[in-house]
Protein backbone atom coordinates (compact mmCIF):
# COMPACT_ATOMS: atom_id res chain seq x y z
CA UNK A 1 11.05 5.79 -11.56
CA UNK A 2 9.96 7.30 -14.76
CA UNK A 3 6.80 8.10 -15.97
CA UNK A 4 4.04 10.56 -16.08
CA UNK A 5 3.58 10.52 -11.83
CA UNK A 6 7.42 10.42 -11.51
CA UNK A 7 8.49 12.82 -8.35
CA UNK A 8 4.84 11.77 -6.68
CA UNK A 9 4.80 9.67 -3.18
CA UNK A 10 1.91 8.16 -2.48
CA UNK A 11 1.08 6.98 0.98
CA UNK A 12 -1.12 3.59 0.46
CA UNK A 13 -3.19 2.72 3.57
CA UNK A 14 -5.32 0.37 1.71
CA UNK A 15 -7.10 -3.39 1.77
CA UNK A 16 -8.16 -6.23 -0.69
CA UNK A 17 -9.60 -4.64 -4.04
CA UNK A 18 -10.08 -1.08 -4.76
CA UNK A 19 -7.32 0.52 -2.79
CA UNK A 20 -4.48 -1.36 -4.18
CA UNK A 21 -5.33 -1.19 -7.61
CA UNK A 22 -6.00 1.98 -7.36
CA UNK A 23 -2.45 2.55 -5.82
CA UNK A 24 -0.97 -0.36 -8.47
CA UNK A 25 -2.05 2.15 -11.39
CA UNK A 26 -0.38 4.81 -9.87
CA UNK A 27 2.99 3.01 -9.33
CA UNK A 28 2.21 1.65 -12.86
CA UNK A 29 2.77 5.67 -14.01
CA UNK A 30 5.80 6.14 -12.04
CA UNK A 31 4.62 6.91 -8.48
CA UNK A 32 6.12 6.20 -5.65
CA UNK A 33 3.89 4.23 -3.96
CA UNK A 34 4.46 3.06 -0.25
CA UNK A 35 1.94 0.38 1.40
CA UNK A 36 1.13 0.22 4.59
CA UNK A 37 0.60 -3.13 6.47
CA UNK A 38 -0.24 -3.83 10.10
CA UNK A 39 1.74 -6.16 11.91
CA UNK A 40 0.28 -9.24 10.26
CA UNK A 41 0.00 -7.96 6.98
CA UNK A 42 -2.52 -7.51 4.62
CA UNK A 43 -5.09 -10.27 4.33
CA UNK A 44 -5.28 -10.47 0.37
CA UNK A 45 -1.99 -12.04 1.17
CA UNK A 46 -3.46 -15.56 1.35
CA UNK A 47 -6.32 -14.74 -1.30
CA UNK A 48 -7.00 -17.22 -3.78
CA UNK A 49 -5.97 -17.85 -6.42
CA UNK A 50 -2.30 -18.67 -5.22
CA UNK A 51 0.88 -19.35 -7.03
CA UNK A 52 3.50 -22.14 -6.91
CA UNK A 53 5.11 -20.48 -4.00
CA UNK A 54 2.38 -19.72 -1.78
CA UNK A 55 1.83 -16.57 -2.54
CA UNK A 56 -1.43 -14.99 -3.67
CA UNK A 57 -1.55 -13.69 -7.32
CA UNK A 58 -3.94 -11.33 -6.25
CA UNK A 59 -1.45 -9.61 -3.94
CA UNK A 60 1.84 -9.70 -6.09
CA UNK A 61 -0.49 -8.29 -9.18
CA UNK A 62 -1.56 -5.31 -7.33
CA UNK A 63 1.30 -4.41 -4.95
CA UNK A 64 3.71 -4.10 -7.81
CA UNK A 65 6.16 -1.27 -8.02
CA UNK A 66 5.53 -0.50 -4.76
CA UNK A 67 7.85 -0.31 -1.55
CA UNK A 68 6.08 -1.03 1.36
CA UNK A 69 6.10 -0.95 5.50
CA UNK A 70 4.90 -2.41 8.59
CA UNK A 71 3.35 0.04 10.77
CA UNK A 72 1.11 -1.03 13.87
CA UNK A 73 -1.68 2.51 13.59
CA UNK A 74 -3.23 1.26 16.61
CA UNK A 75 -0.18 1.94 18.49
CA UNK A 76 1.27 5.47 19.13
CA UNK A 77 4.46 4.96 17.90
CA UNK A 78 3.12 3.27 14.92
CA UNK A 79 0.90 6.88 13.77
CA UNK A 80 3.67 8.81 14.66
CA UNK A 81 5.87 7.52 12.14
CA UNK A 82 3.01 6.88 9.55
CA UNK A 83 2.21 11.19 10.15
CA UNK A 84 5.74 11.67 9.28
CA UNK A 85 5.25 9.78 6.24
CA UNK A 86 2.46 12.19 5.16
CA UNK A 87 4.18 15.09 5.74
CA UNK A 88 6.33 13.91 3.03
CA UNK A 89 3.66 12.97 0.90
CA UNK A 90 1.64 14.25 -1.92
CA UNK A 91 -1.40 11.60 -1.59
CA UNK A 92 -2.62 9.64 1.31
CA UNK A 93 -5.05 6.63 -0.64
CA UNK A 94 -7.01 4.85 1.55
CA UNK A 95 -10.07 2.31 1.21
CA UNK A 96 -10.43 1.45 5.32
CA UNK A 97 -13.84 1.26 6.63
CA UNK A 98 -14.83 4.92 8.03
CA UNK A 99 -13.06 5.64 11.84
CA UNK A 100 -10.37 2.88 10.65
């Protein structure tokens, strides 16, 4: 990517409104943003309004230039990768409710 956040990875552990635009700016300016979903993925996925295929504006708008992975954090294997992830990391966003 290009831009002024180029060589930046961003660790997105985010839901619904704040987080991911937050984290869709920062791809926006070259980031490299990486989402992380549980198992079932992220419930704005089905928000309305939705598109001819299903899918929920909302969610394609804000998850844009980013790369993303399914990570189960209430599982041990599941943190252990996502701690490896921030070791590599310059920013861990995240908008979960507090002891998420």
């Amino acid at each position: 990517m290009t831009g002024a956040l180029a060589g930046l990875r961003v660790i997105e552990v985010c839901n619904y409104v704040a987080g991911p635009h937050a984290g869709m700016i920062l791809a926006d300016l070259g980031a490299e943003v990486i989402k992380v979903e549980p198992p079932d993925g992220e419930f704005s996925r089905s928000a309305a309004p939705v598109g001819a295929k299903g899918e929920s504006l909302y969610f394609i708008t804000c998850n844009r230039n980013k790369k993303s992975v399914v990570l189960d954090l209430k599982k041990p294997e599941g943190r252990e990768i996502f701690r490896g992830l921030v070791k590599r990391s310059d920013v861990v966003l995240d908008n979960l409710r507090p002891g998420a």
